[in-house]
Protein backbone atom coordinates (compact mmCIF):
# COMPACT_ATOMS: atom_id res chain seq x y z
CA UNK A 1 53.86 -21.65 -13.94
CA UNK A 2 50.41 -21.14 -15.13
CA UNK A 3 49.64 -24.28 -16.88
CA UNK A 4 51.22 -26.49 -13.22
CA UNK A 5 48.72 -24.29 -11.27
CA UNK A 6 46.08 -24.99 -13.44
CA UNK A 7 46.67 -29.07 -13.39
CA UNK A 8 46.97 -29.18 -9.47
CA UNK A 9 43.84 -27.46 -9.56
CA UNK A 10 42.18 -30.09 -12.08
CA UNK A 11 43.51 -32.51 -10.00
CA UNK A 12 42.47 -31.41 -6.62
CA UNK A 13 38.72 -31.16 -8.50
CA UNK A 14 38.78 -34.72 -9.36
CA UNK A 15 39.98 -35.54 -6.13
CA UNK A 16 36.73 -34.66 -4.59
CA UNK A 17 34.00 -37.12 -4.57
CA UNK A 18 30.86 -36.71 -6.93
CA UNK A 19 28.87 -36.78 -3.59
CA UNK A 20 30.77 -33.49 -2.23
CA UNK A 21 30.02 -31.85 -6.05
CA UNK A 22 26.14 -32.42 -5.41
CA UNK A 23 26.76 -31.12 -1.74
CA UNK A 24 28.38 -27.69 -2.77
CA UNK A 25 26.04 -27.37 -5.86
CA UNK A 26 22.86 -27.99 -2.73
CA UNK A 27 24.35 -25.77 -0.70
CA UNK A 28 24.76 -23.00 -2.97
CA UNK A 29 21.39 -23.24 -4.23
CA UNK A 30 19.83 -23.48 -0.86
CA UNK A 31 21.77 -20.32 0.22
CA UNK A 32 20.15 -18.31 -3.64
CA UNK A 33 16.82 -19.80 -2.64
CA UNK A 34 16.87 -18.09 1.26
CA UNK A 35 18.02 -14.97 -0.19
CA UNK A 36 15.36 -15.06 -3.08
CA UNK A 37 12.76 -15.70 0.08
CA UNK A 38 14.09 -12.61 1.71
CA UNK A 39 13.90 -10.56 -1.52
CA UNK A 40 9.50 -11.72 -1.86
CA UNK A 41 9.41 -11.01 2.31
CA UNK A 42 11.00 -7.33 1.75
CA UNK A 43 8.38 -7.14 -1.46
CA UNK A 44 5.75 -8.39 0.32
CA UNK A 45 4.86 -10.39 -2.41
CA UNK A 46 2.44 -12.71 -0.33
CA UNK A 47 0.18 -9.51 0.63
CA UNK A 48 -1.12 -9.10 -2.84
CA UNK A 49 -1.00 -12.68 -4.48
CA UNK A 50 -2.48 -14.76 -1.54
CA UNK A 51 -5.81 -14.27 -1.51
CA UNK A 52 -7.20 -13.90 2.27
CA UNK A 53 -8.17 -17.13 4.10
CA UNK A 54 -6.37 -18.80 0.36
CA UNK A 55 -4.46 -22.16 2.28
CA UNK A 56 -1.64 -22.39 -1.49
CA UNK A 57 0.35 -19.25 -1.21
CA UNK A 58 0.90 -17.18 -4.43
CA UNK A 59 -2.09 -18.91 -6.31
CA UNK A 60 -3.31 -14.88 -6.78
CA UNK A 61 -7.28 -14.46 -6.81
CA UNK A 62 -7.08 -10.83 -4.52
CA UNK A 63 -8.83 -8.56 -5.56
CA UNK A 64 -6.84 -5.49 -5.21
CA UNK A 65 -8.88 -2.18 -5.11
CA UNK A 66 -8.16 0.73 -7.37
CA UNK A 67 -10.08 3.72 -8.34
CA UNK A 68 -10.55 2.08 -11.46
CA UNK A 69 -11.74 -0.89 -10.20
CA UNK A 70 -10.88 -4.23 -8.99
CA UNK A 71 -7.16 -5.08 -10.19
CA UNK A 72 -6.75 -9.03 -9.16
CA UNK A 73 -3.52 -10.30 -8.27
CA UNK A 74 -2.50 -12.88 -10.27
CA UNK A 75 -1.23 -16.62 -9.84
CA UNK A 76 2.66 -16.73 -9.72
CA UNK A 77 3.43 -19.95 -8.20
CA UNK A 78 5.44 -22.25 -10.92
CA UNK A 79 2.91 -23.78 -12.13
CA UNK A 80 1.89 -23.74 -16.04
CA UNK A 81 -1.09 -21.15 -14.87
CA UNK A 82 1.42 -19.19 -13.15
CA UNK A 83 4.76 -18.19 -14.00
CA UNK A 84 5.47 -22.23 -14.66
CA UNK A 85 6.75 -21.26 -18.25
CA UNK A 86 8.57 -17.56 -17.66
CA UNK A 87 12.35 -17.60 -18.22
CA UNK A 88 14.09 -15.39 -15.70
CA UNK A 89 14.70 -12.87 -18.36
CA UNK A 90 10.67 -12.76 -19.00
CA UNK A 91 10.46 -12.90 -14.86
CA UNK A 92 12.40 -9.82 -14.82
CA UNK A 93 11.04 -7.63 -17.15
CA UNK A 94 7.44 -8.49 -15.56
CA UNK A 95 8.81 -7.58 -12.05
CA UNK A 96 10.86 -4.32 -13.41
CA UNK A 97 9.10 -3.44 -16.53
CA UNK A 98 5.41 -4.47 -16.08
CA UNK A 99 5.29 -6.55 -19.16
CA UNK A 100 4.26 -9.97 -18.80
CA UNK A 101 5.92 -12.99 -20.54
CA UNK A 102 3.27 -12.75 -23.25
CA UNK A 103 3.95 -9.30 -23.68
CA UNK A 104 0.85 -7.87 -22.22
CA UNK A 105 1.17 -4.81 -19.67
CA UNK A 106 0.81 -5.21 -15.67
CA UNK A 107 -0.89 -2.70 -14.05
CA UNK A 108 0.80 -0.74 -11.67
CA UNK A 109 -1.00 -2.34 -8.66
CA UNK A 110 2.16 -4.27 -9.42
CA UNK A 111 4.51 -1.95 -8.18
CA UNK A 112 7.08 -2.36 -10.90
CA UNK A 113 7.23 1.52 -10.45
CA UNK A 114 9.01 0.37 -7.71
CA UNK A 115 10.93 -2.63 -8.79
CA UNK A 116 12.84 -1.37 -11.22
CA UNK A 117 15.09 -0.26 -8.85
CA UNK A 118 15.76 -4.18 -7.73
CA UNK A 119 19.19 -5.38 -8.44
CA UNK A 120 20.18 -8.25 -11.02
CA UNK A 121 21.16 -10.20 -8.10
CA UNK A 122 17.70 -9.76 -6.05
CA UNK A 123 15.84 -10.53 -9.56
CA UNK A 124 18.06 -13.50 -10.04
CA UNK A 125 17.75 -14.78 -6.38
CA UNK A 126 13.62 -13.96 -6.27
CA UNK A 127 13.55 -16.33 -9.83
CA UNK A 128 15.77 -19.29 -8.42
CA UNK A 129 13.23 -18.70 -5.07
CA UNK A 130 10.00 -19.04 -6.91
CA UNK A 131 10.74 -21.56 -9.59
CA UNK A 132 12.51 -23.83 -7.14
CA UNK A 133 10.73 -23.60 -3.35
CA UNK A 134 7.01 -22.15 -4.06
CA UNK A 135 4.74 -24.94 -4.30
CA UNK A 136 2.86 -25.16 -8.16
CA UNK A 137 -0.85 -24.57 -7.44
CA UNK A 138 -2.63 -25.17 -10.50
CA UNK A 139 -4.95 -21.94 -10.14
CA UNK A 140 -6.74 -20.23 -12.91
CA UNK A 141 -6.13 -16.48 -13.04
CA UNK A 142 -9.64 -14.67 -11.80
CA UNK A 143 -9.51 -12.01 -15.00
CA UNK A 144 -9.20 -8.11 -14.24
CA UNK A 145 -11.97 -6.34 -16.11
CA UNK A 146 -12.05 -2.71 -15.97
CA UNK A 147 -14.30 -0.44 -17.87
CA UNK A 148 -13.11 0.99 -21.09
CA UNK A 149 -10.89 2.79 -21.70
CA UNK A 150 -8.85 1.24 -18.53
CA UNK A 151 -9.49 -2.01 -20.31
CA UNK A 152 -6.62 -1.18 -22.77
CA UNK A 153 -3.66 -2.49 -21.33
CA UNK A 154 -1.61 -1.64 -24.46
CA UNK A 155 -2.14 2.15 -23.10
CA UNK A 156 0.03 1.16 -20.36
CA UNK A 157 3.10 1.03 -22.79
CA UNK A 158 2.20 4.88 -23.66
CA UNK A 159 1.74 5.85 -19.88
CA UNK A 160 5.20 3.82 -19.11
CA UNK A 161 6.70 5.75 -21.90
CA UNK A 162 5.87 9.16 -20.52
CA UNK A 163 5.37 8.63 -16.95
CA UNK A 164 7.22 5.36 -15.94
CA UNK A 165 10.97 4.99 -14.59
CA UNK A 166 12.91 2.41 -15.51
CA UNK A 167 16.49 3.97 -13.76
CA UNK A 168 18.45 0.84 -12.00
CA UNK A 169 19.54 1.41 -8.39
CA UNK A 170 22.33 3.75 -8.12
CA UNK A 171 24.88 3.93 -4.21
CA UNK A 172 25.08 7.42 -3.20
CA UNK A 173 29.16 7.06 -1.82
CA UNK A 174 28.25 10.04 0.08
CA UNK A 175 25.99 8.60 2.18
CA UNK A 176 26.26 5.38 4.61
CA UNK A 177 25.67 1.47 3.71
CA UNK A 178 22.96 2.13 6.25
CA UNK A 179 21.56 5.08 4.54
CA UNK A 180 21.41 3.10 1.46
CA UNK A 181 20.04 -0.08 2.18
CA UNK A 182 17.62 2.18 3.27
CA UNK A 183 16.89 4.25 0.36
CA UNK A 184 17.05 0.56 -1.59
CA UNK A 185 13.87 -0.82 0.34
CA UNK A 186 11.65 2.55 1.07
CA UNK A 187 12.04 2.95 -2.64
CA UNK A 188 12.44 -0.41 -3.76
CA UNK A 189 11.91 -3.41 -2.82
CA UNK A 190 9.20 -2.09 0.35
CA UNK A 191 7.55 -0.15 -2.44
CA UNK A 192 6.80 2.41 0.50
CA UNK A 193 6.80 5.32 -2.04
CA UNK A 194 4.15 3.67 -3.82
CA UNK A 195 1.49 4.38 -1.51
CA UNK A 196 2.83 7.17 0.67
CA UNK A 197 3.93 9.83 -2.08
CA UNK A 198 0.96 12.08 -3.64
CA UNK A 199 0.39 11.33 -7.45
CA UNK A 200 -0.78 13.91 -10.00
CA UNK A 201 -4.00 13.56 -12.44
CA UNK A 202 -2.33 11.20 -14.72
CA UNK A 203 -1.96 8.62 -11.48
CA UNK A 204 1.49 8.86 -11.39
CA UNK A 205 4.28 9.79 -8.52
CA UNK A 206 5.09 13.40 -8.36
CA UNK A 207 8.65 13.09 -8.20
CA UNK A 208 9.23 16.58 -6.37
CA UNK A 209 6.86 15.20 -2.95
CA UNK A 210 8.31 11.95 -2.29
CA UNK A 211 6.85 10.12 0.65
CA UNK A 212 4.49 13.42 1.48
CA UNK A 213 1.07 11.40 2.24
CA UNK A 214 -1.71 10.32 -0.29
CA UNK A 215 -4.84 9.14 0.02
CA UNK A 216 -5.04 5.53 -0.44
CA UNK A 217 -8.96 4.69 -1.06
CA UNK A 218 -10.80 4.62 2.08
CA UNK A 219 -7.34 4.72 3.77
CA UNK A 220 -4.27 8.16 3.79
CA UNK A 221 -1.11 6.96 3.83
CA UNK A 222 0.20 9.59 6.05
CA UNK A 223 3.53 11.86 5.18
CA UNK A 224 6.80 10.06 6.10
CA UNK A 225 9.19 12.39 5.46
CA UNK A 226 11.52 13.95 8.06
CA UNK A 227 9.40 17.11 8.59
CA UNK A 228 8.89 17.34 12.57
CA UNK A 229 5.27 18.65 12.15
CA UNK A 230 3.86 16.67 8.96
CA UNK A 231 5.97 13.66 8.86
CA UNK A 232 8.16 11.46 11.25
CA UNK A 233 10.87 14.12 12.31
CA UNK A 234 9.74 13.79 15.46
CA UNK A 235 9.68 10.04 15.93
CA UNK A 236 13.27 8.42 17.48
CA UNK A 237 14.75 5.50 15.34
CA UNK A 238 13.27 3.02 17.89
CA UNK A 239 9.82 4.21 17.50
CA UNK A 240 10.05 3.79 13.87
CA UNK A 241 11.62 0.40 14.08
CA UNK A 242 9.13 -0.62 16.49
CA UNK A 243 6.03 0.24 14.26
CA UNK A 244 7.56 -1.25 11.29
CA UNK A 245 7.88 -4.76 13.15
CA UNK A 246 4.66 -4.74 15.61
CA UNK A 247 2.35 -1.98 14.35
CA UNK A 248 2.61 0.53 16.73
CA UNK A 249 4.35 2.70 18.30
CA UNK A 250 3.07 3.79 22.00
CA UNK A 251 2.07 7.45 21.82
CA UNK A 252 2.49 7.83 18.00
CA UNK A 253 0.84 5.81 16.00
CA UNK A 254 -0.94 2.28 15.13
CA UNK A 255 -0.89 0.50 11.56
CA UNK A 256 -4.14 -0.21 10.02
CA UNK A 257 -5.45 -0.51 6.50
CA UNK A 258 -2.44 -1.68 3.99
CA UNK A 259 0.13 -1.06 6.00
CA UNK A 260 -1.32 -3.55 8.11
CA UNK A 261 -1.14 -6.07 6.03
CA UNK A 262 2.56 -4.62 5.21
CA UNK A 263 3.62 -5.26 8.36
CA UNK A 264 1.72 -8.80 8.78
CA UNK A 265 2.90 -9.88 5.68
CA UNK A 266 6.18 -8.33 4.97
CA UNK A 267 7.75 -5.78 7.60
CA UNK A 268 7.60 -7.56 10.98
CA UNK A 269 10.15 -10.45 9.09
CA UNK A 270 12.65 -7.77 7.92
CA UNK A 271 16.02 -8.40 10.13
CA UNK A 272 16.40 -5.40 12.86
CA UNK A 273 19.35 -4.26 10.47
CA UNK A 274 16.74 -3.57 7.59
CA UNK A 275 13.82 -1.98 9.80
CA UNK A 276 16.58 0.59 11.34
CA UNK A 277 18.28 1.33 7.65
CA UNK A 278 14.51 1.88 6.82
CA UNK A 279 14.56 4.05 10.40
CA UNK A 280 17.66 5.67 8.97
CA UNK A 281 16.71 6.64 5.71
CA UNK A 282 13.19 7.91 6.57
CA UNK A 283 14.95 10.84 9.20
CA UNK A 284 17.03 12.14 6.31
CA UNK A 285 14.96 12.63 4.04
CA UNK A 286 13.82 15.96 2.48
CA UNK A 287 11.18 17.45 4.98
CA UNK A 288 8.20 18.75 3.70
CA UNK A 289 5.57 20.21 4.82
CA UNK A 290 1.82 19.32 4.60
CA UNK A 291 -0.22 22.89 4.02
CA UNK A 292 -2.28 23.34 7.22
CA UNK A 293 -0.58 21.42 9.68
CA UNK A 294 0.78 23.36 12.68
CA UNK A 295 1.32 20.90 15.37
CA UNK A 296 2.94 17.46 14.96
CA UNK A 297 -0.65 14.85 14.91
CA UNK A 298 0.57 12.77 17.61
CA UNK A 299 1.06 15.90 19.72
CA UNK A 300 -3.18 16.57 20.33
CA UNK A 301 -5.68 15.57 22.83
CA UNK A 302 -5.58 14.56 26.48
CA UNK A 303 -8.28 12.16 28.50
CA UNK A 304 -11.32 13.53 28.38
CA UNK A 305 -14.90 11.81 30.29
CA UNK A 306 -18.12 12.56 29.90
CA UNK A 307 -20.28 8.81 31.41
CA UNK A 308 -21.03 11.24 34.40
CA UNK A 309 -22.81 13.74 32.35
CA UNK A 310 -24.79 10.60 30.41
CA UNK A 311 -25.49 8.06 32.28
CA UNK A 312 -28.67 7.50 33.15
CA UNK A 313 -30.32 10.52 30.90
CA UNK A 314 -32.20 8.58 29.32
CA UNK A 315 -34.95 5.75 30.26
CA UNK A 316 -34.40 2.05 30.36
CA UNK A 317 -37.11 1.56 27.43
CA UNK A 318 -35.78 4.49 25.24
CA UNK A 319 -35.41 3.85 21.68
CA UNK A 320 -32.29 5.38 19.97
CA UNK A 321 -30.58 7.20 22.65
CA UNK A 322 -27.92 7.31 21.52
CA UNK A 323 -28.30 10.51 19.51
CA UNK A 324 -25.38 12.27 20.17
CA UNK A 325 -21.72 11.39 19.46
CA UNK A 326 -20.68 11.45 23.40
CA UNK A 327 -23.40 9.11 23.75
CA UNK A 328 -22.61 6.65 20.47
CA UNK A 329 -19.22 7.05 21.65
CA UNK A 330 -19.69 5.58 25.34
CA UNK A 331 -21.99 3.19 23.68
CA UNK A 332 -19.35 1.37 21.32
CA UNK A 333 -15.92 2.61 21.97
CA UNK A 334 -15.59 3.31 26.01
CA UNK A 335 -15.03 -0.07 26.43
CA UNK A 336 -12.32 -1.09 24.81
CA UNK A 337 -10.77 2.77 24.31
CA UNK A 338 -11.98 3.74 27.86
CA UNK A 339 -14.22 6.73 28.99
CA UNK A 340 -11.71 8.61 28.91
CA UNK A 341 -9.78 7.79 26.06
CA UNK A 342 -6.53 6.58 27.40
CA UNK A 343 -7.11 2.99 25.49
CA UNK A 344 -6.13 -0.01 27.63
CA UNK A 345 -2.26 -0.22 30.29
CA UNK A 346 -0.81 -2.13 27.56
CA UNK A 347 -1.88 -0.58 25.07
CA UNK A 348 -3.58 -3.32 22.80
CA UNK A 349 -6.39 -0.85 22.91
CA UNK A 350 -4.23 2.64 22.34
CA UNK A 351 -5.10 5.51 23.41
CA UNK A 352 -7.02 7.59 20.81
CA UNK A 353 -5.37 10.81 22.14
CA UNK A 354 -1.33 10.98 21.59
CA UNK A 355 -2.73 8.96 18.17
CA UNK A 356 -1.71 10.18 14.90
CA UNK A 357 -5.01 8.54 13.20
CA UNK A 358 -7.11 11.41 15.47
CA UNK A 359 -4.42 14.03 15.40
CA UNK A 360 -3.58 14.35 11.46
CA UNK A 361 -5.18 16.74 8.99
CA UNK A 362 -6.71 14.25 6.99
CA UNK A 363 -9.37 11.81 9.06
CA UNK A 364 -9.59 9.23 6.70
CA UNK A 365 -8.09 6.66 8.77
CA UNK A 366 -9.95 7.30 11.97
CA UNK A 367 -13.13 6.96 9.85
CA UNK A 368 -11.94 3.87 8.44
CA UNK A 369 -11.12 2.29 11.48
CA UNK A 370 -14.60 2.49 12.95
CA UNK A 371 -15.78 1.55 9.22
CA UNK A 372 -13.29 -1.47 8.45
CA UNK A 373 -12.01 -2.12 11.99
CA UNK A 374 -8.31 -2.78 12.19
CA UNK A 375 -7.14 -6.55 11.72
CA UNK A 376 -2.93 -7.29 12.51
CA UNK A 377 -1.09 -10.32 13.22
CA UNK A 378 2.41 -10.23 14.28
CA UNK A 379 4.54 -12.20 16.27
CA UNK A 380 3.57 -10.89 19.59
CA UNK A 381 0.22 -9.82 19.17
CA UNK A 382 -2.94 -10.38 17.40
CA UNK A 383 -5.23 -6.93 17.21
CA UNK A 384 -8.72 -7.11 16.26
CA UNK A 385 -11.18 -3.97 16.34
CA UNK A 386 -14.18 -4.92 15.20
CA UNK A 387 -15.89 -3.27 11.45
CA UNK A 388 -18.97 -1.02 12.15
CA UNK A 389 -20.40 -1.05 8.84
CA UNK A 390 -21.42 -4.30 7.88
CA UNK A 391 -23.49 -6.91 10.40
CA UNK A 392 -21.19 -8.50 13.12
CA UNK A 393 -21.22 -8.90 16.73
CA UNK A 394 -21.21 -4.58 17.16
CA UNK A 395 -23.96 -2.38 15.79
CA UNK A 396 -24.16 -1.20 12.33
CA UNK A 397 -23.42 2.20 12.27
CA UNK A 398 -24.82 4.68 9.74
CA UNK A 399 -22.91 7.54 8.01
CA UNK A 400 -24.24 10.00 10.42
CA UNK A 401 -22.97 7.93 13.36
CA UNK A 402 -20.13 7.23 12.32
CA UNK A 403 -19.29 11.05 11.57
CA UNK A 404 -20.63 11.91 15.42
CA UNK A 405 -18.36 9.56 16.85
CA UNK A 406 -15.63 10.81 14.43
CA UNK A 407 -16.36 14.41 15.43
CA UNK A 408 -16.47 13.47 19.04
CA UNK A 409 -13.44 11.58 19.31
CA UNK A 410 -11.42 14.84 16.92
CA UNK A 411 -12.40 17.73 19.34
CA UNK A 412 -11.54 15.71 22.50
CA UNK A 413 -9.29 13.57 21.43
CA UNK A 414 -7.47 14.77 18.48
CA UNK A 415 -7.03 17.61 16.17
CA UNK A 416 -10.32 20.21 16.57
CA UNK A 417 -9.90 21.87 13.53
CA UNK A 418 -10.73 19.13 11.66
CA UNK A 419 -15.01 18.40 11.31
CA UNK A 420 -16.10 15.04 9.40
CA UNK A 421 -19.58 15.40 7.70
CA UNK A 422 -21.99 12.46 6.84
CA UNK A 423 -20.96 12.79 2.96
CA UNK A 424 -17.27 12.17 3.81
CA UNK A 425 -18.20 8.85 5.83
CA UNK A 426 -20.45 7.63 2.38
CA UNK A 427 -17.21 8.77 0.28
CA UNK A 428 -15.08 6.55 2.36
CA UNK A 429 -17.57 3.48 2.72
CA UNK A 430 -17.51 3.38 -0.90
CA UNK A 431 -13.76 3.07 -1.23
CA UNK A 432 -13.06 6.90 -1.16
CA UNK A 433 -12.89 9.88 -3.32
CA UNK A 434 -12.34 9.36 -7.07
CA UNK A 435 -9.08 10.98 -8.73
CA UNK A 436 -9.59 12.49 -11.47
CA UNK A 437 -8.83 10.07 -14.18
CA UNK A 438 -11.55 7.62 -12.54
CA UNK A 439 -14.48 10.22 -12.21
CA UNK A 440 -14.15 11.38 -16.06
CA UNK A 441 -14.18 7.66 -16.95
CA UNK A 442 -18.58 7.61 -17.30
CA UNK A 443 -17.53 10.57 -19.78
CA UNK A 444 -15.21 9.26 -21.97
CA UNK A 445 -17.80 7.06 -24.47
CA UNK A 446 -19.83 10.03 -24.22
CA UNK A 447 -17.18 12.52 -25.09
CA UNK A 448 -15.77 10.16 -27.73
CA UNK A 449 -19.30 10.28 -29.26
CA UNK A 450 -19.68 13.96 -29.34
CA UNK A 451 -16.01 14.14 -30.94
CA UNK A 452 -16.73 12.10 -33.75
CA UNK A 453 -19.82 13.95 -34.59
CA UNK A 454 -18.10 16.97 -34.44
CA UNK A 455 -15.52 15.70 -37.08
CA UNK A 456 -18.26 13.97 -39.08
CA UNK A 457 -20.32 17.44 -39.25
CA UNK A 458 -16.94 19.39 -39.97
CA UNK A 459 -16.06 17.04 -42.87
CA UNK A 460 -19.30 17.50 -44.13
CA UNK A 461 -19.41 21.31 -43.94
CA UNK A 462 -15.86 21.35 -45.45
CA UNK A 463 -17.41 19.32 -48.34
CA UNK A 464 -20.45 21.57 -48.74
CA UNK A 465 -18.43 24.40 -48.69
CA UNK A 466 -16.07 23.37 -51.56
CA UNK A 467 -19.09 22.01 -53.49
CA UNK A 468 -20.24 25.62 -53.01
CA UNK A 469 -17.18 27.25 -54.03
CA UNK A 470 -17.14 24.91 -56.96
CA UNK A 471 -21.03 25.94 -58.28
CA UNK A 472 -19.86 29.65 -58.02
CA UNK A 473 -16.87 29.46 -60.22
């Protein structure tokens, strides 16, 4: 009975037309190939290997900032300066190991810390995606050169060893598919824990804070957990899903910095499904608490104008009037934020009060705001606040200014408790505060130095002694 079903089957194969073969074989291929497209949109692949204003996607060249230094992102398009020559097993231990086809470790600006987690089917789909739809630019790699000892990329194998994960996704049955589709791309492929959970002095994730905010150069990636005061326990569903795929979220919160660019490049093309399993996952997770908080950030500040009190206080000829932060304030922010800080009706221009960038703790990203200025593109909206550190069409601002205006805006605005000196503005122009592997880099060589001395002098005094002891007997 086996062997007749087998021969109509054979039969009913050669029945079909070579034509309808190449057809299925297309089709099939063409269906890996969009999936392996949604796998690099979920990964936001594009973010980090497109350089900005770059016209060939994935031809690498960005630099990617790290207290280290400048970590560039590297050409992966399949070209023989790219990944041209990988085989999908040397594809996948790049994405989920870190190790490149030559055997040479990534750093973990490549979030394989993440990846690892990606499923033999994404890997497989991601490979068939980039070998067979990304166009070959033939790009040389711009070469990553930190200072010693960061320079040693066969250290990486050591800190991998000790520090790295390389655990394969795992379903919780307990829980919903929502729950873990969720779980799969916070901690995944969306690589959210990579910037939003604190790391200790060896740069790595401390496993027992997940998601609980961490400074992120200039920028804080703020705490996402489901705590109602520190993290997004507060926020419904549909305000999450509507920051992930526009930005914002009226009377919480506007993205700036990298997640920005997360949800230019990445999150705004996630399916609604994905952005509420994201939704999902964030409001069960384990709250925690950041130390200090008391109120949620998005709960501070109500409109607040002074123009009455300033106008005109000064004379039309006056040089540097504006010498207060009420005054710098009205001078560069009124208006587009208003006088009294309500931001624009719809919003393009929020409202600095209700705002968790001027209601959290930590006011890195207010500072970097009026530093950097905010750049997103999304489907409905293009934002642009302009930088005020560097020349443009708005005044330069120094440090000073910059912390006026910051100080200004907090009291009124946001959360008082919180003061921003001059010092913390220079910290942040310069990229922000180093951790502390970065600051004892300058004291490595040194230390090195003094350490073998010291051994060279102890060898020596252990040879003295002995020639000593041996002169005595």
């Amino acid at each position: 009975m086996r062997l007749n079903k087998t021969l109509a089957w054979l039969l009913t194969l050669m029945a079909i037309s070579p034509l309808t073969y190449a057809q299925v074989a297309q089709d099939n291929g063409a269906a890996l190939i969009a999936q392996g497209e949604k796998v690099a949109i979920a990964s936001d692949c594009q973010a980090c290997h497109t350089a900005p204003g770059s016209k060939t996607a994935f031809s690498g060249g960005y630099a990617i900032a790290s207290p280290m230094g400048a970590i560039y992102a590297t050409n992966i398009t399949p070209s023989a300066q790219g990944i041209g020559q990988y085989s999908e097993q040397q594809f996948a231990k790049a994405v989920r190991e870190g190790v490149r086809a030559d055997g040479a470790h990534l750093y973990p600006a490549m979030p394989y810390t993440s990846y690892h987690l990606m499923t033999d089917q994404d890997v497989h789909a991601l490979y068939a995606y980039f070998m067979h739809s990304v166009k070959p630019v033939d790009q040389a790699n711009t070469p990553t050169q930190l200072t010693f000892p960061f320079n040693l990329r066969f250290s990486m194998g050591m800190w991998n060893a000790v520090l790295g994960r390389t655990d394969s996704f795992k379903v919780d049955p307990s829980k919903s598919d929502e729950w873990n589709r969720g779980n799969y791309l916070v901690n995944g492929l969306a690589h959210c824990d990579t910037c939003h959970t604190p790391r200790n002095f060896m740069m790595a994730e401390k496993q027992d804070q997940p998601l609980a905010g961490a400074p992120l150069g200039s920028w804080y990636a703020p705490n996402i957990t489901a705590d109602p005061i520190s993290g997004i326990g507060g926020w419904r569903e549909d305000e999450l899903v509507s920051y992930l795929k526009t930005g914002r979220a009226v009377g919480k919160n506007q993205a700036a910095g990298g997640m920005a660019e997360a949800v230019e490049h990445s999150l705004q093309y996630l399916p609604d499904s994905d952005l509420k399993a994201i939704a999902v996952y964030l409001k069960h997770t384990t709250p925690i608490r950041t130390e200090g908080e008391a109120a949620p950030a998005y709960s501070y500040g109500h409109p607040v104008s002074v123009e009455q009190e300033i106008r005109g206080n000064a004379a039309n000829n006056a040089y540097n009037a504006l010498d207060n932060g009420a005054k710098l304030f009205s001078g560069n922010c009124a208006s587009c934020h208003q006088p009294d800080g309500a931001g624009s009706p719809n919003q393009a221009y929020p409202s600095l009060f209700h705002n968790t960038a001027t209601g959290m703790i930590h006011p890195d990203n207010l500072v970097s705001a009026i530093l950097f200025g905010v750049r997103r593109t999304t489907k409905d909206h293009d934002v642009l606040m302009p930088a005020f550190s560097s020349p443009t069409y708005v005044d330069q601002l120094s440090d000073q200014q910059i912390a006026d205006i910051s100080n200004y805006v907090l009291h009124n605005y946001g959360n008082p408790q919180v003061t921003v000196q001059a010092g913390d503005v220079a910290w942040m122009r310069k990229g922000g505060r180093l951790p502390f592997l970065a600051a004892a880099q300058p004291y490595v060589v040194p230390g090195i130095a003094v350490g073998i001395v010291v051994v060279i002098l102890l060898i020596i005094g252990i040879r003295l002694r002995r020639s000593r002891q041996k002169h005595k007997s």
